[in-house]
N, C-alpha and C. Protein backbone atom coordinates (compact mmCIF):
# COMPACT_ATOMS: atom_id res chain seq x y z
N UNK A 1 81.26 138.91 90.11
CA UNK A 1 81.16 137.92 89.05
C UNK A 1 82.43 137.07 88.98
N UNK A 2 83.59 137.95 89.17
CA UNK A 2 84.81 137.15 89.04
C UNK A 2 85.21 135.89 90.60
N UNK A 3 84.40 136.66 91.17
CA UNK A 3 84.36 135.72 92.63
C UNK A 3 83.72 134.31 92.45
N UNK A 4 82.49 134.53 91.74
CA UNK A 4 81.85 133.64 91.70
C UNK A 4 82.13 132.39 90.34
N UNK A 5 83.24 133.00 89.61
CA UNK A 5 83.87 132.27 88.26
C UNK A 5 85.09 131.32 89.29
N UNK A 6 85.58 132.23 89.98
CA UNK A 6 86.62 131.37 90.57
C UNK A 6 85.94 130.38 91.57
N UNK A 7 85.15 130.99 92.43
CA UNK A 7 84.34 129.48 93.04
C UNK A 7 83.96 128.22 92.58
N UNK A 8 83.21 128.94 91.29
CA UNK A 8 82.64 127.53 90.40
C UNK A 8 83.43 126.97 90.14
N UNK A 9 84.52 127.26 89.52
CA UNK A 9 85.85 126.78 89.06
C UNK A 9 86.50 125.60 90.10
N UNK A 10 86.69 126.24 91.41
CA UNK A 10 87.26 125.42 92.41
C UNK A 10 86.71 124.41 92.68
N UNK A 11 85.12 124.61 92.83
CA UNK A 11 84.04 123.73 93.15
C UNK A 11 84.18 122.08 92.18
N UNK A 12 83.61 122.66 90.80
CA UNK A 12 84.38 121.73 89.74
C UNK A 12 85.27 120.88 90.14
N UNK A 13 86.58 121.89 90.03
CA UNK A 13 87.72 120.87 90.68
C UNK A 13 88.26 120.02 91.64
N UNK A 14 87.20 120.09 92.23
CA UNK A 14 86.86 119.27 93.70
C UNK A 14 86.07 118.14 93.29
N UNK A 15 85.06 118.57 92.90
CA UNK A 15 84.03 116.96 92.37
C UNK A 15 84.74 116.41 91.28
N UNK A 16 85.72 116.98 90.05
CA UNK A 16 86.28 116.28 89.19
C UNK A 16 87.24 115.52 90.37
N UNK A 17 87.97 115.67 91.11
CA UNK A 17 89.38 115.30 91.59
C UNK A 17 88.29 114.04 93.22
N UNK A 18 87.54 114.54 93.51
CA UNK A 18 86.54 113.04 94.45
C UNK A 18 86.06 112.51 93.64
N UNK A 19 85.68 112.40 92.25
CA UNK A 19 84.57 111.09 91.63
C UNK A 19 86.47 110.44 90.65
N UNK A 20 87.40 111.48 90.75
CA UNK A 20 88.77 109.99 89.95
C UNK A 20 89.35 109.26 91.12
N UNK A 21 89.11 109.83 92.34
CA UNK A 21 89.43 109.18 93.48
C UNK A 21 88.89 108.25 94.20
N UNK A 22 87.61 108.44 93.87
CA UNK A 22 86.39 107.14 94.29
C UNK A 22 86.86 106.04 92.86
N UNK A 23 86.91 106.82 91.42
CA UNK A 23 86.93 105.44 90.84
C UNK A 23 88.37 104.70 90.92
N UNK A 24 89.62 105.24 91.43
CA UNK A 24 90.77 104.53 91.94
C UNK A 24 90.65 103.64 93.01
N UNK A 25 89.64 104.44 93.99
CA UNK A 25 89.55 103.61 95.26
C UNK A 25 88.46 102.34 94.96
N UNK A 26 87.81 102.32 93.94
CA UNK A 26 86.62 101.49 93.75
C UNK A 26 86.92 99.98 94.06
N UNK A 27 86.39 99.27 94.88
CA UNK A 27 86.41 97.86 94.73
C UNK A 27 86.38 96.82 94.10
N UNK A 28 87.18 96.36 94.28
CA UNK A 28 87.56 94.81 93.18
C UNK A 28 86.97 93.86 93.79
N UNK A 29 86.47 93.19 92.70
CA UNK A 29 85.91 91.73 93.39
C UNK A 29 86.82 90.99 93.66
N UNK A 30 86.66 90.28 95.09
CA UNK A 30 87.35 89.58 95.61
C UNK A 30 86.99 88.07 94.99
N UNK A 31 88.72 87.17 94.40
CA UNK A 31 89.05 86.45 94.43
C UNK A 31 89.73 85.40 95.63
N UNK A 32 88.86 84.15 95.43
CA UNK A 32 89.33 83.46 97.00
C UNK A 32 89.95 81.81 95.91
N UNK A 33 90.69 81.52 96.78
CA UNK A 33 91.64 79.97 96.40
C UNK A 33 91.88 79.11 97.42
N UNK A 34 91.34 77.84 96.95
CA UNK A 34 91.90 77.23 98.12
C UNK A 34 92.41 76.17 97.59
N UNK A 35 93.61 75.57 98.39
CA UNK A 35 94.29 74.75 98.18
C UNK A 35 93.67 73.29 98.75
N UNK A 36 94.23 72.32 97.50
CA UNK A 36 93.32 71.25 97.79
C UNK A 36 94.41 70.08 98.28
N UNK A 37 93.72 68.71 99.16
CA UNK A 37 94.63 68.32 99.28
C UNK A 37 94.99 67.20 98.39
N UNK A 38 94.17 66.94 97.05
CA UNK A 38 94.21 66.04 96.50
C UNK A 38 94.72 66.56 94.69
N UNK A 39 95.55 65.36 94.23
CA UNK A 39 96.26 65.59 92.70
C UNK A 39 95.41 66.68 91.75
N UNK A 40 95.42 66.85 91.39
CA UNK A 40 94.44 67.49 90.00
C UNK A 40 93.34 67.41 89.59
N UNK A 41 93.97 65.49 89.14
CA UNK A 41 92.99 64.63 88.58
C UNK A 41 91.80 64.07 89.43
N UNK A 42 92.08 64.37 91.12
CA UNK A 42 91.31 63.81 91.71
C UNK A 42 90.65 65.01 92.37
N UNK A 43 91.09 66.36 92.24
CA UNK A 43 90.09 67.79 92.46
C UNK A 43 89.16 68.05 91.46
N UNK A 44 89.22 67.82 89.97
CA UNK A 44 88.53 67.79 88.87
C UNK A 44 87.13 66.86 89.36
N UNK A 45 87.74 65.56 89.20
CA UNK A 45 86.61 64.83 89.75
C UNK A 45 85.79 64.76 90.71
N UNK A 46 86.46 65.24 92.06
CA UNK A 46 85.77 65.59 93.18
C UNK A 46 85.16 67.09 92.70
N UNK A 47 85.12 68.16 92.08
CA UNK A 47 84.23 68.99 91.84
C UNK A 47 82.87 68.42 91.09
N UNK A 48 82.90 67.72 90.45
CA UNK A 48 81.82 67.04 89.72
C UNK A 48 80.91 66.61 90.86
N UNK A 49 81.78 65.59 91.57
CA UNK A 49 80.36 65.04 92.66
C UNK A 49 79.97 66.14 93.49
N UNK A 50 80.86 66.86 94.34
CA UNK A 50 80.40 68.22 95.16
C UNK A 50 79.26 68.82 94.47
N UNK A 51 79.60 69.12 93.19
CA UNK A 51 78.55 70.52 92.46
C UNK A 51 77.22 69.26 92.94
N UNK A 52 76.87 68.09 92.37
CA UNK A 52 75.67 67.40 92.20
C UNK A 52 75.15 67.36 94.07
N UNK A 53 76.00 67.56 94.85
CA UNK A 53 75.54 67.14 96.19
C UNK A 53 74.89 68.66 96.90
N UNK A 54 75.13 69.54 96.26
CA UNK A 54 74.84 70.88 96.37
C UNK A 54 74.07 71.38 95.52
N UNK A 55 72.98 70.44 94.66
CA UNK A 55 71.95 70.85 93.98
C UNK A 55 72.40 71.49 93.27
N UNK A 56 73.57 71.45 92.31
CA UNK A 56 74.05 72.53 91.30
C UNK A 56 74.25 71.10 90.40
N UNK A 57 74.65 71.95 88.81
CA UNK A 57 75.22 71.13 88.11
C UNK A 57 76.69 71.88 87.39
N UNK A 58 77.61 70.87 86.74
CA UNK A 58 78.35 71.55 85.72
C UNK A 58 77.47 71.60 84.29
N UNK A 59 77.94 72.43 83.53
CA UNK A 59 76.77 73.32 82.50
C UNK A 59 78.39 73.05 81.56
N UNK A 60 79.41 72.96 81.93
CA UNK A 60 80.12 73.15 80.70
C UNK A 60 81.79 72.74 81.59
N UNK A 61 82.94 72.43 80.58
CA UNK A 61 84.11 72.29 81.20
C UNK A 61 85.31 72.63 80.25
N UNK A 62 86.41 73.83 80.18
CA UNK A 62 86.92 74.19 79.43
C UNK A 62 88.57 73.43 80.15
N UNK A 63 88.69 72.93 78.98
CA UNK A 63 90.71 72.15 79.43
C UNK A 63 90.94 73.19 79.09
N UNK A 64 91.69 74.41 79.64
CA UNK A 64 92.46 75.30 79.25
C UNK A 64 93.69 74.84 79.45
N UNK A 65 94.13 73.88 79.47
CA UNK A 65 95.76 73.28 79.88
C UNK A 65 95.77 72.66 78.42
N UNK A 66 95.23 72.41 77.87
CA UNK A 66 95.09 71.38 76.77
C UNK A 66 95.16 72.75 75.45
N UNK A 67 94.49 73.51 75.70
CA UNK A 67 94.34 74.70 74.51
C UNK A 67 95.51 75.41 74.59
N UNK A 68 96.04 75.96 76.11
CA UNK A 68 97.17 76.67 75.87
C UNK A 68 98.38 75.58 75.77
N UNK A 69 98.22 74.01 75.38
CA UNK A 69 99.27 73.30 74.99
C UNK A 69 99.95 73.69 73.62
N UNK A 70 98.57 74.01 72.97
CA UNK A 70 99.09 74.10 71.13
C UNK A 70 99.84 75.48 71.34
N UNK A 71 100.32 76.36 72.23
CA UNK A 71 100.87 77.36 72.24
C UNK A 71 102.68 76.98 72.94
N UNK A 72 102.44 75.69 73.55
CA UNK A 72 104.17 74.81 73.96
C UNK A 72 103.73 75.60 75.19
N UNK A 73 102.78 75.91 75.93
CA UNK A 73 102.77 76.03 77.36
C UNK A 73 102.30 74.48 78.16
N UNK A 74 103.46 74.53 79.08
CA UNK A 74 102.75 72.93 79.63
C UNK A 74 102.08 73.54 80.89
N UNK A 75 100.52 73.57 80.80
CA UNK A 75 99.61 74.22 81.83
C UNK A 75 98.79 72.81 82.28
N UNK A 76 98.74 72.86 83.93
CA UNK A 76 96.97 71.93 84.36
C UNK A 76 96.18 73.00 84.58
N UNK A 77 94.88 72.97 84.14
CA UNK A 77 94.45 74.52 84.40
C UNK A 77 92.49 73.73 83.82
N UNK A 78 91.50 73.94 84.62
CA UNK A 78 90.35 73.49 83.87
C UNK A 78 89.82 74.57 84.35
N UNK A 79 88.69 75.19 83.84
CA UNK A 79 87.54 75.94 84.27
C UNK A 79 86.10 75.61 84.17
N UNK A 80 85.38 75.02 85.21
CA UNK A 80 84.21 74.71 85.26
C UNK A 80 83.23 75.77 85.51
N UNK A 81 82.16 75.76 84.29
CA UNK A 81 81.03 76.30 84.69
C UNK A 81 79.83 75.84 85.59
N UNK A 82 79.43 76.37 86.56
CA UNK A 82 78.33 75.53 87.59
C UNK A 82 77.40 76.70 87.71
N UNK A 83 76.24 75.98 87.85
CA UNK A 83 75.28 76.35 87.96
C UNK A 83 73.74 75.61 88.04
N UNK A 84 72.45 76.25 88.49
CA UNK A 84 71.77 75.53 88.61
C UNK A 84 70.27 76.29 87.71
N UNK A 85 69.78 75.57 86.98
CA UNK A 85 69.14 76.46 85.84
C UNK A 85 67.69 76.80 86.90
N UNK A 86 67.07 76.30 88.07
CA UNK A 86 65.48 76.67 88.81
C UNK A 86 66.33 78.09 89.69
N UNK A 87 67.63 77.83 90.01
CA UNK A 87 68.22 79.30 90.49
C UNK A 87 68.58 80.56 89.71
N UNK A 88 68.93 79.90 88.47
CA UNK A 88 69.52 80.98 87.33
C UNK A 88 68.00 81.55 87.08
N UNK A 89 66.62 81.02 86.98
CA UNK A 89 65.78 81.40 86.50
C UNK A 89 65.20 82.58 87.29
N UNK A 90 65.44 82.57 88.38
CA UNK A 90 64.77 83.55 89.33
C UNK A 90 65.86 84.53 89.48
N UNK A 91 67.17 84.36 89.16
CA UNK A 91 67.65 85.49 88.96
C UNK A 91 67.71 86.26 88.12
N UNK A 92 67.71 85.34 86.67
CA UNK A 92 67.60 86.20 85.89
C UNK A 92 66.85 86.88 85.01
N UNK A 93 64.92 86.54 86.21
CA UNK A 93 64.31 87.37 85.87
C UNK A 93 64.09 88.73 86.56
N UNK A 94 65.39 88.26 87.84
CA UNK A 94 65.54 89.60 88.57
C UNK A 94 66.31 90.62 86.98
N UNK A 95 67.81 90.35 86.50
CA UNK A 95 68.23 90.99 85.99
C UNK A 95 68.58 90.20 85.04
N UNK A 96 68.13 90.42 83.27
CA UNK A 96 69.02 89.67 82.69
C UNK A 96 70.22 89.72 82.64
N UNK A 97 70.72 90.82 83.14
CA UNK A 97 72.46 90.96 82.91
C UNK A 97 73.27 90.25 83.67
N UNK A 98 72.61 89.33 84.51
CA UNK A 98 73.22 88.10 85.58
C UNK A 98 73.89 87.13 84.59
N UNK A 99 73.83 87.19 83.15
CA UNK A 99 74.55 86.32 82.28
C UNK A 99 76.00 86.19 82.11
N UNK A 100 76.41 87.72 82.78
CA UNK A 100 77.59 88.06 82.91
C UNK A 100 78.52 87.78 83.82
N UNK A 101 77.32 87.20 84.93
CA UNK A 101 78.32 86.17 85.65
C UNK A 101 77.93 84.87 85.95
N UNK A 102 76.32 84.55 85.60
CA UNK A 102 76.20 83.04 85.32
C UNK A 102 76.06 82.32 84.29
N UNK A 103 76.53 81.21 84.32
CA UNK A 103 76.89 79.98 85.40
C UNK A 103 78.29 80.80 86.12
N UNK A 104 78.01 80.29 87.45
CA UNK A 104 79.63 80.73 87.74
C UNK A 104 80.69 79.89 87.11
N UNK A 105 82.12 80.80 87.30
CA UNK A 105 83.18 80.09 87.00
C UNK A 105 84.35 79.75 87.64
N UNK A 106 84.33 78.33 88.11
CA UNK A 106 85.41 77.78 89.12
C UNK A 106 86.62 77.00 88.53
N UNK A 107 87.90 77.53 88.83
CA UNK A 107 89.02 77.36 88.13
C UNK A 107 90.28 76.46 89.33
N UNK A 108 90.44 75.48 88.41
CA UNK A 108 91.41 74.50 89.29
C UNK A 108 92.40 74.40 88.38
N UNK A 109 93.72 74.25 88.70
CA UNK A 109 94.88 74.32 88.61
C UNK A 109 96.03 74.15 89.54
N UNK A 110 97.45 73.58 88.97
CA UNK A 110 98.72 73.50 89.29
C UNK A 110 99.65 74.24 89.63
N UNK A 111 99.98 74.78 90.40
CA UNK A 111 101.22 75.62 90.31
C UNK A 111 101.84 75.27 91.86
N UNK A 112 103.05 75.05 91.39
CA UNK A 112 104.12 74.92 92.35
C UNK A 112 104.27 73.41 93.03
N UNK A 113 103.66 72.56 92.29
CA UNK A 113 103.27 71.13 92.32
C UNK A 113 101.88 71.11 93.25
N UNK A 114 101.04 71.86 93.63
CA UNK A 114 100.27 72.60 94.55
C UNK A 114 98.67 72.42 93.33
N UNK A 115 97.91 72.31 94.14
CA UNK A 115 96.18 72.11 93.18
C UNK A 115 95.67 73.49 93.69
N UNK A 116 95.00 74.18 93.20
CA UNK A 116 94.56 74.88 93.80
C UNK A 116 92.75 75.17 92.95
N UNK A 117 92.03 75.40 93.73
CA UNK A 117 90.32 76.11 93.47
C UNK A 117 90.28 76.95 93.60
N UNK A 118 89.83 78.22 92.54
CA UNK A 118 89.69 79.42 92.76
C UNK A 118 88.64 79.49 92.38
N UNK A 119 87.68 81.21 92.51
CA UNK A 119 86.92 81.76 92.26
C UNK A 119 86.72 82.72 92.79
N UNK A 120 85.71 83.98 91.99
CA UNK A 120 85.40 85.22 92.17
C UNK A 120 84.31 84.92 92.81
N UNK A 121 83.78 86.58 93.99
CA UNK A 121 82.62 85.96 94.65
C UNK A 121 81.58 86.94 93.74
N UNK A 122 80.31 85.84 93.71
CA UNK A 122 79.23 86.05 92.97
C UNK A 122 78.33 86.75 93.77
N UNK A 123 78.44 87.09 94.46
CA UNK A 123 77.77 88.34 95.59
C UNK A 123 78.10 89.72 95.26
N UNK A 124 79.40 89.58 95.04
CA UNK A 124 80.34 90.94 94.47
C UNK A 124 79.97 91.28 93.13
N UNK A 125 80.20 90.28 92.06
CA UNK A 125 79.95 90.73 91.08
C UNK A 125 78.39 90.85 90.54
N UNK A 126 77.30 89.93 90.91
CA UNK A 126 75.98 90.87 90.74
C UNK A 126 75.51 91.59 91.43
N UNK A 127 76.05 91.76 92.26
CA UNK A 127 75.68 93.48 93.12
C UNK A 127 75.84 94.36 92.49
N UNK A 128 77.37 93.91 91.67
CA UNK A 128 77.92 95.16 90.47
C UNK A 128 76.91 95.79 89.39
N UNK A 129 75.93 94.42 89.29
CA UNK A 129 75.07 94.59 88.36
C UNK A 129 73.38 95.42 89.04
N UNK A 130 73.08 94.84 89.98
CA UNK A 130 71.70 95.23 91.03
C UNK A 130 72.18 95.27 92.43
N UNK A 131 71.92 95.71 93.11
CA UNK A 131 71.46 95.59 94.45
C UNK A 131 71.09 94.38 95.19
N UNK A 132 69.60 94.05 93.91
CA UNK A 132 68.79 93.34 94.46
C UNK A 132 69.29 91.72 93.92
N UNK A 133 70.50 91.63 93.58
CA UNK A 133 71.11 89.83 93.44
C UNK A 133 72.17 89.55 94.41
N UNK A 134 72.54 90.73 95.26
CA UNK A 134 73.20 90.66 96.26
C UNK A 134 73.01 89.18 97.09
N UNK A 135 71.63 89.20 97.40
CA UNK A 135 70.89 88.15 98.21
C UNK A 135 71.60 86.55 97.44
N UNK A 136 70.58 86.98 96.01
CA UNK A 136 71.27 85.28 95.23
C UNK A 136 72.65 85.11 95.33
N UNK A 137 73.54 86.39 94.99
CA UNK A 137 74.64 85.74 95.15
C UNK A 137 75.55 85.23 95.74
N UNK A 138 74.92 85.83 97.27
CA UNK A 138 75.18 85.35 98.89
C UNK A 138 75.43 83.76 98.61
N UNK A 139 73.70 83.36 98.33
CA UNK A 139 73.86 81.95 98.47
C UNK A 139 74.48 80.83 97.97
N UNK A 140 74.44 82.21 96.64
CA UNK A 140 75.86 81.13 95.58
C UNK A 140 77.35 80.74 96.20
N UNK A 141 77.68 82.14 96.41
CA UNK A 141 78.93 82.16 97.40
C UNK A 141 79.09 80.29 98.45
N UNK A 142 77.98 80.71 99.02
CA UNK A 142 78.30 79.88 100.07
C UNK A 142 77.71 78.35 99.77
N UNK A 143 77.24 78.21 98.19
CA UNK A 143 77.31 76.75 97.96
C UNK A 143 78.92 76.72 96.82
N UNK A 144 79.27 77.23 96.25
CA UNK A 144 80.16 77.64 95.63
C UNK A 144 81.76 77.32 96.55
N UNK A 145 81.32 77.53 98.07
CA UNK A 145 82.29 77.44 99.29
C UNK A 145 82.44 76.02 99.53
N UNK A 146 81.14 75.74 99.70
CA UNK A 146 80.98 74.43 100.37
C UNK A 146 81.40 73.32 98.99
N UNK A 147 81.11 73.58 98.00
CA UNK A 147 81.91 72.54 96.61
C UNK A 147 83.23 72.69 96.74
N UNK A 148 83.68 73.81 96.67
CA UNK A 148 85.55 73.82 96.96
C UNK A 148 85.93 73.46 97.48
N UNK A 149 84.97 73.48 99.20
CA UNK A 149 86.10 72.64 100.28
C UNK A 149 85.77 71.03 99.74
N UNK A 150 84.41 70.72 99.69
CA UNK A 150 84.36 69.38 99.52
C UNK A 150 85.06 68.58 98.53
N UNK A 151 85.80 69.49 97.81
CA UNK A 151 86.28 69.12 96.27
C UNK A 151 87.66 69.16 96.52
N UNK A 152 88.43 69.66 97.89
CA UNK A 152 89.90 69.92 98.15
C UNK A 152 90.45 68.89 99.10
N UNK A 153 89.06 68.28 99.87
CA UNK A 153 89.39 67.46 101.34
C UNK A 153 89.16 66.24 100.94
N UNK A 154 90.10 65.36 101.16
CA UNK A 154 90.79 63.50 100.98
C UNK A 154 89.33 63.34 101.69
């Protein structure tokens, strides 16, 4: 009996000590940036026409340079929401919880006198959610790709 107290015991302490090690090792969604070669003012605007040439739209546009001003931070910083509502619909009758990452969110900003486009990939994060949006968010990814570059290149 005492053999089998200390086994269980060990056993335990093995699956407790592999499932804190899987969730340390767990994957982060990958963030990608690209540097643009044009001012701010003219990456802002060039995201607008990109999203429309890629059958997407902007759904919303937050000046976060302007909000964290009333705080005496001097930030360029916008975050555009994009998205396309005949795509959002089929996903999110795959999962409603796709709300959590659509519309996506693409973030342009200044630093180092430098423009830069970022974003998280939307493949990664509704996978997080299903399996089965893996697919949609492939394709997002790669219209999501194709607006950044088109939105970075003179």
């Amino acid at each position: 009996m005492k053999t089998k107290n200390i086994l269980l015991s060990t056993l335990m302490s093995a699956v407790f000590f592999m499932a804190s090690q899987s969730a340390i090792a767990a994957p982060v969604t990958s963030f990608t940036k690209v540097e643009s070669q044009q001012t701010f003012t003219e990456t802002t605007a060039a995201i607008q026409t990109a999203t429309s040439r890629h059958q997407m739209m902007v759904m919303g546009k937050i000046d976060q340079g302007k909000v964290l001003s009333m705080t005496g931070l001097d930030l360029k910083g916008t975050s555009f929401l994009i998205g396309n509502p005949e795509m959002a619909k089929k996903v999110f009758s795959m999962n409603p919880a796709a709300g959590a990452v659509l519309p996506l969110r693409l973030y342009v900003w200044n630093q180092n006198n430098k423009t830069w486009i970022g974003w998280f990939n939307p493949a990664e994060q509704l996978g997080m959610i299903s399996p089965k949006l893996v697919m949609p968010g492939q394709m997002l990814e790669k219209k999501i790709i194709n607006i950044a570059t088109q939105a970075a290149t003179k």
